[in-house]
Structure formats: C-alpha cells, structure tokens
N, C-alpha and C. Protein backbone atom coordinates (compact mmCIF):
# COMPACT_ATOMS: atom_id res chain seq x y z
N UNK A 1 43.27 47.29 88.24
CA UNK A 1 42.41 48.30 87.66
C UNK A 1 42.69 48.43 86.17
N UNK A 2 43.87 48.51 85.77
CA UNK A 2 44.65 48.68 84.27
C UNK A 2 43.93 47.18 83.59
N UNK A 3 44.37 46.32 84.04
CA UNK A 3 43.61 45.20 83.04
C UNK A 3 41.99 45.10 83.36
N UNK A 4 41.41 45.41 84.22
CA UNK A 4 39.70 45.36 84.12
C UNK A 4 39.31 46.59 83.25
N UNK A 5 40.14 47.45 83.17
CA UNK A 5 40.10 48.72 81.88
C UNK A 5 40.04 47.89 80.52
N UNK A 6 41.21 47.20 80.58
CA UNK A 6 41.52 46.43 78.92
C UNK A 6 40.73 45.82 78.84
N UNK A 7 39.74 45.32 79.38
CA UNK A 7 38.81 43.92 79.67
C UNK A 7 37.77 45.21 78.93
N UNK A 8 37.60 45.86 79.32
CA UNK A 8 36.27 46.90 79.16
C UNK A 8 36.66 47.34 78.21
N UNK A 9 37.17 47.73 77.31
CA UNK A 9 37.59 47.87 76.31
C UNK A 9 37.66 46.72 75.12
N UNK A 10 38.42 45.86 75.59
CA UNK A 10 38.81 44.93 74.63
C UNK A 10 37.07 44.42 74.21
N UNK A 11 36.17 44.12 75.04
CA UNK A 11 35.02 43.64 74.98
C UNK A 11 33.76 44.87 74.42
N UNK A 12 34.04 45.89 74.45
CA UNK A 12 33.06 46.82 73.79
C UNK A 12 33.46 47.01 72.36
N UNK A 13 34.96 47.04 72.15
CA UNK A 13 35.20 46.80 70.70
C UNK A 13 34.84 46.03 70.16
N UNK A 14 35.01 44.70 70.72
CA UNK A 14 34.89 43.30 69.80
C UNK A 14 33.26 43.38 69.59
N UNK A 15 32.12 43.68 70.63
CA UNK A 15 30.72 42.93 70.73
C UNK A 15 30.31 44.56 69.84
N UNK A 16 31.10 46.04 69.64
CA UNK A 16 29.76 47.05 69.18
C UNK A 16 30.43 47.78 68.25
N UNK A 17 31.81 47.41 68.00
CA UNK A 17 32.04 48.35 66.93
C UNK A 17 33.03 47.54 65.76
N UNK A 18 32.26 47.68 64.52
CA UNK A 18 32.48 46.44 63.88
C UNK A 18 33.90 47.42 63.22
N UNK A 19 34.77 46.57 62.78
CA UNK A 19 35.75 46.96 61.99
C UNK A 19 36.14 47.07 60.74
N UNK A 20 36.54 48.62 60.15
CA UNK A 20 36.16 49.08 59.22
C UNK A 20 37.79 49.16 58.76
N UNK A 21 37.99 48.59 57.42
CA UNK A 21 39.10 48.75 56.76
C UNK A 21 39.61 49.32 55.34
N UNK A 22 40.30 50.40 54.87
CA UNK A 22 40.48 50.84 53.99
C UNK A 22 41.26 50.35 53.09
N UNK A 23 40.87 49.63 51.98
CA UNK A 23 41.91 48.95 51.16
C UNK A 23 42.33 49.73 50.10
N UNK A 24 43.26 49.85 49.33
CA UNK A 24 44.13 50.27 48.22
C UNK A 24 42.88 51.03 47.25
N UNK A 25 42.83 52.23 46.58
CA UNK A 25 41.83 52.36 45.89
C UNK A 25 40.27 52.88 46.43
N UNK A 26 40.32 52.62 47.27
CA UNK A 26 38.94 52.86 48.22
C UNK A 26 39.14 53.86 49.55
N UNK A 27 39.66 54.51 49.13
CA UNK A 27 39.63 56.12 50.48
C UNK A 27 38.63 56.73 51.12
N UNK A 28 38.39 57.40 51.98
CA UNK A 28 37.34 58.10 52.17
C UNK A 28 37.13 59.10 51.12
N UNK A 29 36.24 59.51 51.22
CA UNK A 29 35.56 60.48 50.20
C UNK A 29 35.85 62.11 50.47
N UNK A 30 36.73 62.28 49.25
CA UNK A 30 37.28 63.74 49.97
C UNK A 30 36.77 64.73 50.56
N UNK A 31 37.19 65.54 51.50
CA UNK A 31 36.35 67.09 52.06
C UNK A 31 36.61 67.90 51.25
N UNK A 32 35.07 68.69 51.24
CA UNK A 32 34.50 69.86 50.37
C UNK A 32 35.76 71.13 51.11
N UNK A 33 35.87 71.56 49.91
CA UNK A 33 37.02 73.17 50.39
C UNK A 33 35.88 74.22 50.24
N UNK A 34 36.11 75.17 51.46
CA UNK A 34 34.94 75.71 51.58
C UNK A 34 35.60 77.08 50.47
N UNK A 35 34.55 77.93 49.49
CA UNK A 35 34.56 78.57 48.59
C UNK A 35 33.87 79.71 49.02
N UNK A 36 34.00 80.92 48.50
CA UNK A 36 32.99 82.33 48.57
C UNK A 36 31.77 81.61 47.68
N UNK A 37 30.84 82.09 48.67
CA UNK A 37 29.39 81.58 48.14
C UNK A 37 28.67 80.20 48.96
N UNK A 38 29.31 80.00 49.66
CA UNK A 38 29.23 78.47 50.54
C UNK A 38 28.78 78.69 51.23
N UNK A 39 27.37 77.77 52.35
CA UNK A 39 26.78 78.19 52.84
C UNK A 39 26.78 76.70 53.59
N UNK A 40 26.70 76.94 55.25
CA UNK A 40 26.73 75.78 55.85
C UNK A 40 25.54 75.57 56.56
N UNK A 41 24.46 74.80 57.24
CA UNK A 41 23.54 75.32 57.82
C UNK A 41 23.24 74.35 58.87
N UNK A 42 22.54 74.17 60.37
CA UNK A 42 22.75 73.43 61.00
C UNK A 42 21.21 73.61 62.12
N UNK A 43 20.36 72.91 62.18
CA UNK A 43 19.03 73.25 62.56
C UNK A 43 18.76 72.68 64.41
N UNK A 44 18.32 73.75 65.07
CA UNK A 44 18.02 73.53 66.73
C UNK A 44 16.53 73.84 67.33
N UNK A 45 16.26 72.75 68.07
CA UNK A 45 15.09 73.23 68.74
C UNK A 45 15.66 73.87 70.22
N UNK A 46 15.51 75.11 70.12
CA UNK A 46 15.88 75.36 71.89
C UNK A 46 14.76 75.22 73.17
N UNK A 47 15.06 74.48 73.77
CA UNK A 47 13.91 74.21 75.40
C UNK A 47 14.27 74.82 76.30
N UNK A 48 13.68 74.53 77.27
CA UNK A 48 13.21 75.26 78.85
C UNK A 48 14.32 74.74 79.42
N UNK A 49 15.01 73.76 79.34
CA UNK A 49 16.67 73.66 80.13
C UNK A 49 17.55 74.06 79.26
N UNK A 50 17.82 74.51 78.10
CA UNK A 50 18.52 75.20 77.44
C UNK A 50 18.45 76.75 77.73
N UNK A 51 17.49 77.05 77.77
CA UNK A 51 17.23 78.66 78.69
C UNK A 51 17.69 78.27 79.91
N UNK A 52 17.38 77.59 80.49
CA UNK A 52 17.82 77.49 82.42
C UNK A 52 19.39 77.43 82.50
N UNK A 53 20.18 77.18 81.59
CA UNK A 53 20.93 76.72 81.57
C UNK A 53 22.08 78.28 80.87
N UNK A 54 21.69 78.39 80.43
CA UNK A 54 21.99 79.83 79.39
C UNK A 54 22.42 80.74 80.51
N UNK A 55 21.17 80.59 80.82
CA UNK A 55 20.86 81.69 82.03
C UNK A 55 21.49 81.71 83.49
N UNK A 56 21.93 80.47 83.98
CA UNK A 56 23.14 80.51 84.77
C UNK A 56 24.48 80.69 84.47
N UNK A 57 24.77 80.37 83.08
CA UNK A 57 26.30 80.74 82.89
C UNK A 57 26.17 82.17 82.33
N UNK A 58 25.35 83.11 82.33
CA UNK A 58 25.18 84.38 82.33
C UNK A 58 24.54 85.35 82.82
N UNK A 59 23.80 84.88 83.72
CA UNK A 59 23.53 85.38 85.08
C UNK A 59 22.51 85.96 84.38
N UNK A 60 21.73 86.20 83.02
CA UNK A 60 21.01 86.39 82.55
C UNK A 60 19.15 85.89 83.15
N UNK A 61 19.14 86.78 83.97
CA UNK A 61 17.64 86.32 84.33
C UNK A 61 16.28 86.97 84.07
N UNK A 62 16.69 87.92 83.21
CA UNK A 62 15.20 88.74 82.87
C UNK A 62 13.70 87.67 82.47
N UNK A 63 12.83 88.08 83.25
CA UNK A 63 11.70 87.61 83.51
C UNK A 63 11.51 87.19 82.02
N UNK A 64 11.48 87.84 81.06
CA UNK A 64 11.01 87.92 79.69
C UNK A 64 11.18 86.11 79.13
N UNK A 65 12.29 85.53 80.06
CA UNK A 65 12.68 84.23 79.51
C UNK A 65 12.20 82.78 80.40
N UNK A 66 11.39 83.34 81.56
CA UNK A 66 11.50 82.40 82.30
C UNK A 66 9.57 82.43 83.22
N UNK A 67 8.84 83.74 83.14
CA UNK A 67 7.76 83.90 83.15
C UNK A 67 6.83 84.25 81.90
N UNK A 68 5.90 83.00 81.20
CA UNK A 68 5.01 83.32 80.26
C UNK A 68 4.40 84.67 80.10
N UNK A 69 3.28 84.93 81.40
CA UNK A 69 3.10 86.21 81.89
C UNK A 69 3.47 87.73 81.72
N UNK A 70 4.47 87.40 82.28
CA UNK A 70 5.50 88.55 82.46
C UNK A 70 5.50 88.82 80.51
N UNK A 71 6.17 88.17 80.04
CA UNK A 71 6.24 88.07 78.49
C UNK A 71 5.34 88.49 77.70
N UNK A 72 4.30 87.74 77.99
CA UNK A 72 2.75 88.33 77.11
C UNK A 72 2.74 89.69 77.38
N UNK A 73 2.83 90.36 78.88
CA UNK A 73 2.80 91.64 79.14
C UNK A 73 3.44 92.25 78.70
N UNK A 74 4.46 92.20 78.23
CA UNK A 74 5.65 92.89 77.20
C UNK A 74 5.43 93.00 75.46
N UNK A 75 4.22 92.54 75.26
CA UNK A 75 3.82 91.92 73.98
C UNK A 75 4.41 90.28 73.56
N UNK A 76 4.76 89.96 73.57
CA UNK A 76 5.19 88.32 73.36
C UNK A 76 4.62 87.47 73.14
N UNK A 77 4.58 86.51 72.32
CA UNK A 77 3.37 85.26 72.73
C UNK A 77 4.00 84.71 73.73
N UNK A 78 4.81 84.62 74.22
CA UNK A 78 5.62 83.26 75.11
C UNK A 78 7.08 83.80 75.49
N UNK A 79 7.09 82.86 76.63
CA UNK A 79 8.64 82.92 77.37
C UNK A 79 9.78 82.98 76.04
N UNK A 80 10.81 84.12 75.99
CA UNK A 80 11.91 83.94 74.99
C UNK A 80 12.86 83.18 75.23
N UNK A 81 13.38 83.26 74.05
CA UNK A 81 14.65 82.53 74.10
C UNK A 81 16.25 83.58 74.51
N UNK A 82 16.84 83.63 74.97
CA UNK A 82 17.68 84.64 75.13
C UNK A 82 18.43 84.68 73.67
N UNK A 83 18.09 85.97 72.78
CA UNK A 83 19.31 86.08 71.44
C UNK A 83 20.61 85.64 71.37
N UNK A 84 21.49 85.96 72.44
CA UNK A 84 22.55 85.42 72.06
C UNK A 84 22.52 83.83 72.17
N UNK A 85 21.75 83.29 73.11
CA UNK A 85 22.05 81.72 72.96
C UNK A 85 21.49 81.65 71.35
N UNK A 86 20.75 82.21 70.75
CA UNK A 86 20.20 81.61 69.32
C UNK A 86 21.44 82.05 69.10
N UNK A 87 22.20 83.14 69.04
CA UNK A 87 23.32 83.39 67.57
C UNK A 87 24.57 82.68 68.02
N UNK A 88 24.50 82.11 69.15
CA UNK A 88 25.64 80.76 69.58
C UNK A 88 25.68 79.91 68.59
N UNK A 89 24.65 79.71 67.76
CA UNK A 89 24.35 78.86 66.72
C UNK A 89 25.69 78.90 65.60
N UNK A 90 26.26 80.42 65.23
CA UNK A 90 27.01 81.09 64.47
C UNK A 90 28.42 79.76 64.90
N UNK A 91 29.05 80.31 65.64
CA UNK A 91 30.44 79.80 66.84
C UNK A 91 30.17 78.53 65.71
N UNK A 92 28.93 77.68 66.61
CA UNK A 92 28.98 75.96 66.28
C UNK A 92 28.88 75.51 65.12
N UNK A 93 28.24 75.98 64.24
CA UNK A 93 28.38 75.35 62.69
C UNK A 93 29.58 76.07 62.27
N UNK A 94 30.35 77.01 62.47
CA UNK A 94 31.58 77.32 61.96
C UNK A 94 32.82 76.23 62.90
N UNK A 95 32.99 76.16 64.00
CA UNK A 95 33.96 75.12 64.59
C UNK A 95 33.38 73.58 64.51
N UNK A 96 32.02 73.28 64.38
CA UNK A 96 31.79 72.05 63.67
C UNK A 96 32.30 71.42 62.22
N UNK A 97 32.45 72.20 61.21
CA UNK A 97 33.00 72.33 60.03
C UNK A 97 34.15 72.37 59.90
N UNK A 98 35.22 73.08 61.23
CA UNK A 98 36.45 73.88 61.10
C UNK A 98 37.24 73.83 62.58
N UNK A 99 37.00 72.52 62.91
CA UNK A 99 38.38 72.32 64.25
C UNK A 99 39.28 73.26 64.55
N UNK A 100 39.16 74.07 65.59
CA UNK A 100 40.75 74.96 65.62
C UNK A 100 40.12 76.24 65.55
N UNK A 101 39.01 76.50 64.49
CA UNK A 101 38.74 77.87 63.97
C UNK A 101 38.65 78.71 65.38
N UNK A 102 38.76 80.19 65.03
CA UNK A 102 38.90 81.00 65.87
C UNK A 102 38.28 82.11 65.45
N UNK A 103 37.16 82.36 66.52
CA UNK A 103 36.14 83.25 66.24
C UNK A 103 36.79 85.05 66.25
N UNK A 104 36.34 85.69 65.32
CA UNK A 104 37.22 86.96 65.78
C UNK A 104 36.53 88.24 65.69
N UNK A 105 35.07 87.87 65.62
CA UNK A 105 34.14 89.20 65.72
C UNK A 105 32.75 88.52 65.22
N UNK A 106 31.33 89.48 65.48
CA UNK A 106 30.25 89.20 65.06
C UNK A 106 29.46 90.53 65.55
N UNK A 107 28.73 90.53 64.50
CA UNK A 107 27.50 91.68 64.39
C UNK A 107 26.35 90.76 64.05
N UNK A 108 25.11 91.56 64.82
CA UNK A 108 23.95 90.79 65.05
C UNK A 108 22.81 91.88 65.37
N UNK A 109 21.70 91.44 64.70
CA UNK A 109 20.82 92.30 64.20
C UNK A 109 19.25 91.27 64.55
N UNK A 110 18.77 91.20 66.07
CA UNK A 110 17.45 90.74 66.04
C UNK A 110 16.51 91.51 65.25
N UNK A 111 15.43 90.53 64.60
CA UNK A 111 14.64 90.87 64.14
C UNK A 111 13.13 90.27 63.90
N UNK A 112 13.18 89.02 65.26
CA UNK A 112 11.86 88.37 65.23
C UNK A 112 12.06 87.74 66.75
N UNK A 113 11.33 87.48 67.70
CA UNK A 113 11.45 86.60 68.58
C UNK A 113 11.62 85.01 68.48
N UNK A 114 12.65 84.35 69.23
CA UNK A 114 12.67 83.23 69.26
C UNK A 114 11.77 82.39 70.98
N UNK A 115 10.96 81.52 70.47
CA UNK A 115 10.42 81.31 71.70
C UNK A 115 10.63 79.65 71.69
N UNK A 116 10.82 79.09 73.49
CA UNK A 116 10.90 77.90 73.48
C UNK A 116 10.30 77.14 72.85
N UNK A 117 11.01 75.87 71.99
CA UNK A 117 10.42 74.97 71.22
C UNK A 117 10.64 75.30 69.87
N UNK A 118 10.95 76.47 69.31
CA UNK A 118 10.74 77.02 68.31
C UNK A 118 12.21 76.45 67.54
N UNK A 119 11.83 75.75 66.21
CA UNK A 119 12.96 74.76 65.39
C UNK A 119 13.55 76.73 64.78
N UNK A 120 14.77 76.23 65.28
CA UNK A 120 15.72 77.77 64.61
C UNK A 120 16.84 76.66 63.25
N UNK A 121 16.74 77.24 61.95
CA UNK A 121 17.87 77.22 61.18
C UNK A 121 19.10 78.11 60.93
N UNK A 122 19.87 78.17 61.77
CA UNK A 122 21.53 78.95 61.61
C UNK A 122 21.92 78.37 60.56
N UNK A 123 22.88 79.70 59.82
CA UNK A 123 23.42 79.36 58.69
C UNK A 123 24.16 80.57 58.37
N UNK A 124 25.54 79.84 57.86
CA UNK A 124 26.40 80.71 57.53
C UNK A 124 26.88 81.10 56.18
N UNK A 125 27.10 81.63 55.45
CA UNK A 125 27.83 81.90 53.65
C UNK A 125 29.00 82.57 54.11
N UNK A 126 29.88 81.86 53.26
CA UNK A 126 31.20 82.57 53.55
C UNK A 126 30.97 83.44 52.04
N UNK A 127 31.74 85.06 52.05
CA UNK A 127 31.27 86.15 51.76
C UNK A 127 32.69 86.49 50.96
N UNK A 128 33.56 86.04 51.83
CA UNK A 128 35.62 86.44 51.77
C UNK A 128 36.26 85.79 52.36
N UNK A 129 37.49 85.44 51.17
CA UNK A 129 38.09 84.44 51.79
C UNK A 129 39.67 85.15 51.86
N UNK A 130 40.21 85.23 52.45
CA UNK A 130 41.95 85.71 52.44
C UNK A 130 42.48 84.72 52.88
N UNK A 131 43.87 84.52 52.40
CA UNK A 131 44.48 83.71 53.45
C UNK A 131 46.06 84.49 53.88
N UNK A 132 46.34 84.21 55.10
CA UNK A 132 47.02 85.01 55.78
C UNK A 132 48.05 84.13 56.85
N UNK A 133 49.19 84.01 55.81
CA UNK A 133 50.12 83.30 57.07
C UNK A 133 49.96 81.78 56.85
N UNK A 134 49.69 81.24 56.14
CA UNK A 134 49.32 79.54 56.26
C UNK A 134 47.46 79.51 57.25
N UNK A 135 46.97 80.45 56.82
CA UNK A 135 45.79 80.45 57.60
C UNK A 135 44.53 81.16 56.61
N UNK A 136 43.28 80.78 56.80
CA UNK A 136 42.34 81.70 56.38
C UNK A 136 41.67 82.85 57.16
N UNK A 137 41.62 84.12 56.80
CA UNK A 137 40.21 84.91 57.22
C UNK A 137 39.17 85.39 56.59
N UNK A 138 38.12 84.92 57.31
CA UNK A 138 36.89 84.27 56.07
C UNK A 138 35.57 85.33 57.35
N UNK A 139 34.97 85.85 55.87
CA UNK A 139 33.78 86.76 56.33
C UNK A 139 32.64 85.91 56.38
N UNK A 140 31.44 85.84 56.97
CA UNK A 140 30.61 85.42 56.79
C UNK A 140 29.47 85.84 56.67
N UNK A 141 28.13 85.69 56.15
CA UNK A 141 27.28 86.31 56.68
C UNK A 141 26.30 85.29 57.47
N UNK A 142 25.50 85.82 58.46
CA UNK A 142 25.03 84.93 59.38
C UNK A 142 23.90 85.25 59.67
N UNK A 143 22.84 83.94 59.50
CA UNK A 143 21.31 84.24 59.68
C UNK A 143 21.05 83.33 60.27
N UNK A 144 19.43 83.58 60.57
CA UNK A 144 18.88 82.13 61.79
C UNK A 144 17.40 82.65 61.27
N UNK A 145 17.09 81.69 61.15
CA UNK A 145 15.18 81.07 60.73
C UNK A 145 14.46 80.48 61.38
N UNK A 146 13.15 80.82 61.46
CA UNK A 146 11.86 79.76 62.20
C UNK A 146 11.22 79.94 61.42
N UNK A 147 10.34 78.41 61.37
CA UNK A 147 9.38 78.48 60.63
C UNK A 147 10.24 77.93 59.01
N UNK A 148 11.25 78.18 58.87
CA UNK A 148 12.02 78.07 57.16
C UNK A 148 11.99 79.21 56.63
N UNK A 149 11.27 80.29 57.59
CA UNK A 149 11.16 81.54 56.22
C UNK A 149 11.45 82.63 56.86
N UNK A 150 11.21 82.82 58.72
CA UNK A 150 10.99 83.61 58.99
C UNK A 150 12.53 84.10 59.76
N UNK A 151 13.27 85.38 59.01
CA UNK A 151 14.32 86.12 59.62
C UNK A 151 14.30 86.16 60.79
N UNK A 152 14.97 85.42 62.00
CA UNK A 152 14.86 86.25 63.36
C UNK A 152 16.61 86.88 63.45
N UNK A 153 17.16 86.28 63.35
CA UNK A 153 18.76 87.13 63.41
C UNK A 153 19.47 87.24 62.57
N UNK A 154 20.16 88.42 62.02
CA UNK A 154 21.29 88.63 60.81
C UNK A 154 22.19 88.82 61.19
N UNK A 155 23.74 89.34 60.84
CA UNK A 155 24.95 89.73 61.04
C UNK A 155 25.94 89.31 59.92
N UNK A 156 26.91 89.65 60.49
CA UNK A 156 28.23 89.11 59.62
C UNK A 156 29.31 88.57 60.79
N UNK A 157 29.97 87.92 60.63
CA UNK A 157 31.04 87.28 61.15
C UNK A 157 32.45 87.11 60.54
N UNK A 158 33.39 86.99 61.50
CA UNK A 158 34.87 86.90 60.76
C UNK A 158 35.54 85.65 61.29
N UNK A 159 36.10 84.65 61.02
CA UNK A 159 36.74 83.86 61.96
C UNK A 159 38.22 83.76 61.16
N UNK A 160 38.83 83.22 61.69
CA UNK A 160 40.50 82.64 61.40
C UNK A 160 40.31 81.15 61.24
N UNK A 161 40.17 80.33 60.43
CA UNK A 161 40.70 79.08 60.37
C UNK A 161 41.63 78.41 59.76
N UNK A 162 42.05 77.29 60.46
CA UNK A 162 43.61 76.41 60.06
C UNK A 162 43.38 76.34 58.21
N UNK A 163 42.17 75.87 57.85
CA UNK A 163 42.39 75.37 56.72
C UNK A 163 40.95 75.67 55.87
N UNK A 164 40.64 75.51 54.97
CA UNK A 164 39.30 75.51 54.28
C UNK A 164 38.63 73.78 53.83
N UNK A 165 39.32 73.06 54.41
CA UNK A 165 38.89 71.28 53.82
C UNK A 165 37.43 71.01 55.04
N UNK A 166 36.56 71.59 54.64
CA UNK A 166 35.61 71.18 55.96
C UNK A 166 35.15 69.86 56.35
N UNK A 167 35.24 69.80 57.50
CA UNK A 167 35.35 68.60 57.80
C UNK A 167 33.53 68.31 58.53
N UNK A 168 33.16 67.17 58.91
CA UNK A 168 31.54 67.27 59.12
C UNK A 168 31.63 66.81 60.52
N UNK A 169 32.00 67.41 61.79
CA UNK A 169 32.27 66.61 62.59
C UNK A 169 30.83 66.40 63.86
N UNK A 170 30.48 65.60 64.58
CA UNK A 170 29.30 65.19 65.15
C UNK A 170 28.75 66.40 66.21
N UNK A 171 28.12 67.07 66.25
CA UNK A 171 27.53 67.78 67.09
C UNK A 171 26.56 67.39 68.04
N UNK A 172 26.44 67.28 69.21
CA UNK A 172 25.70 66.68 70.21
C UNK A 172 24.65 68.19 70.76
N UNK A 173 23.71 68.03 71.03
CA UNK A 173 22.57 68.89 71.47
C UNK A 173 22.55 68.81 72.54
C-alpha cells in the first residue's frame, strides 16, 4: 500500500506540477503589513445549497429562506439569504489574510435583504491596531454590498492576530 502511495505521488508530481525554484536574488515578493486604513475585500455569490446547508448546521429553518411565497408575503422579492451566513463573510477574509487569527467579537447592523444568487462584496478596514503580548488587536469595520453600491450589512469587529504580514491564502467556495 506504502509504495502504490509513492507511485501516486511520485507520478502526479512529475506529469502536473512543474517545479519551481528560488535562486539567490529572486525571492518571493514580500507580504503587505496590514496598516490602519486597510481594507481587504473578498466577493460571494450565495445559492440554494448554501442556504440548505446553513440551515442544517443551525437548525435555522424559517420559511422566509426556503419558500419564495411565504417571502413575497412578508414583503420580499425572493427566498433570503440567512444574515448571518452573509456576515460569515467577516470570519473569512480576516482568517484568509491572517492564519491563526482569532475572532473576538462582532456587531452587525442589517440593512438591505440578501437574496439567492445575489453577488455580496464583504469587506473589512482595519480602524486600530494595538499590539499586545507579541500579538495584534485590530478593530475593524465591516460591510457587505450588492449590486457594488448597495449597503446590506455594517458592524465593527475585533480579532487577535499572530502577526500583521498578510498573507493571500486560497479560499475555496
């Protein structure tokens, strides 16, 4: 089993991932230190299994998200999106940027509906920066957009992170 592993290995390296070498002089390109005034931003379409899905790990089932109907009758154009999955948005572009970081409060202020399909822009500005202990605590303020213009969530946020060198690391949807 151990060598048909190495076999599978040895052969996905060689045929798909070409090899990349850093010579003397030629480094990677340094990470941005995040500053008061910095603003990170990170753009989502949320769907109908992203609600289904929301909604079992929070037992969250109000009709409002899962019957069109029901919704319009409430005033709505359409099935919502549940708010907190939009301000989840906050968490991920801050620990995408910041490995380790540690979330340590958030205030949140709806102010537009988010409905399936609807492209949301989260985005954070760091506001304050302290550092405390070999560590940062960094304020943020925190918004989310549709449309590019249109406010649906505000707040502020606080997190703890290891370091300020942000790093850009891959986020999967």
């Amino acid at each position: 089993m151990l060598s048909r592993n190495r076999m599978l290995i040895r052969s996905l390296v060689s045929s798909s991932v070409p090899c990349t070498r850093n010579f003397s002089g030629t480094a990677p390109p340094p990470r941005q230190v995040l500053k008061t005034g910095d603003t990170l931003r990170q753009t989502r379409i949320f769907t109908n299994e992203d609600v289904t899905e929301y909604s079992k790990a929070s037992h969250d089932s109000n009709p409002l998200h899962f019957d069109s109907e029901f919704a319009r009758n409430a005033g709505f154009e359409d099935r919502l999106v549940h708010g907190m999955l939009v301000a989840a948005l906050f968490p991920r572009i801050i620990a995408s940027h910041f490995p380790g970081a540690v979330y340590v409060s958030q205030s949140l202020h709806y102010k537009s509906p988010v409905y399936i399909g609807d492209a949301v822009v989260g985005e954070v500005q760091a506001t304050n920066i302290r550092e405390n202990k070999s560590r940062y605590i960094v304020k943020f303020l925190t918004r989310c957009f549709k449309n590019d213009k249109l406010l649906v969530i505000d707040g502020e946020a606080v997190a703890i992170l290891p370091n300020l060198a942000a790093e850009k690391v891959n986020v999967v949807d």
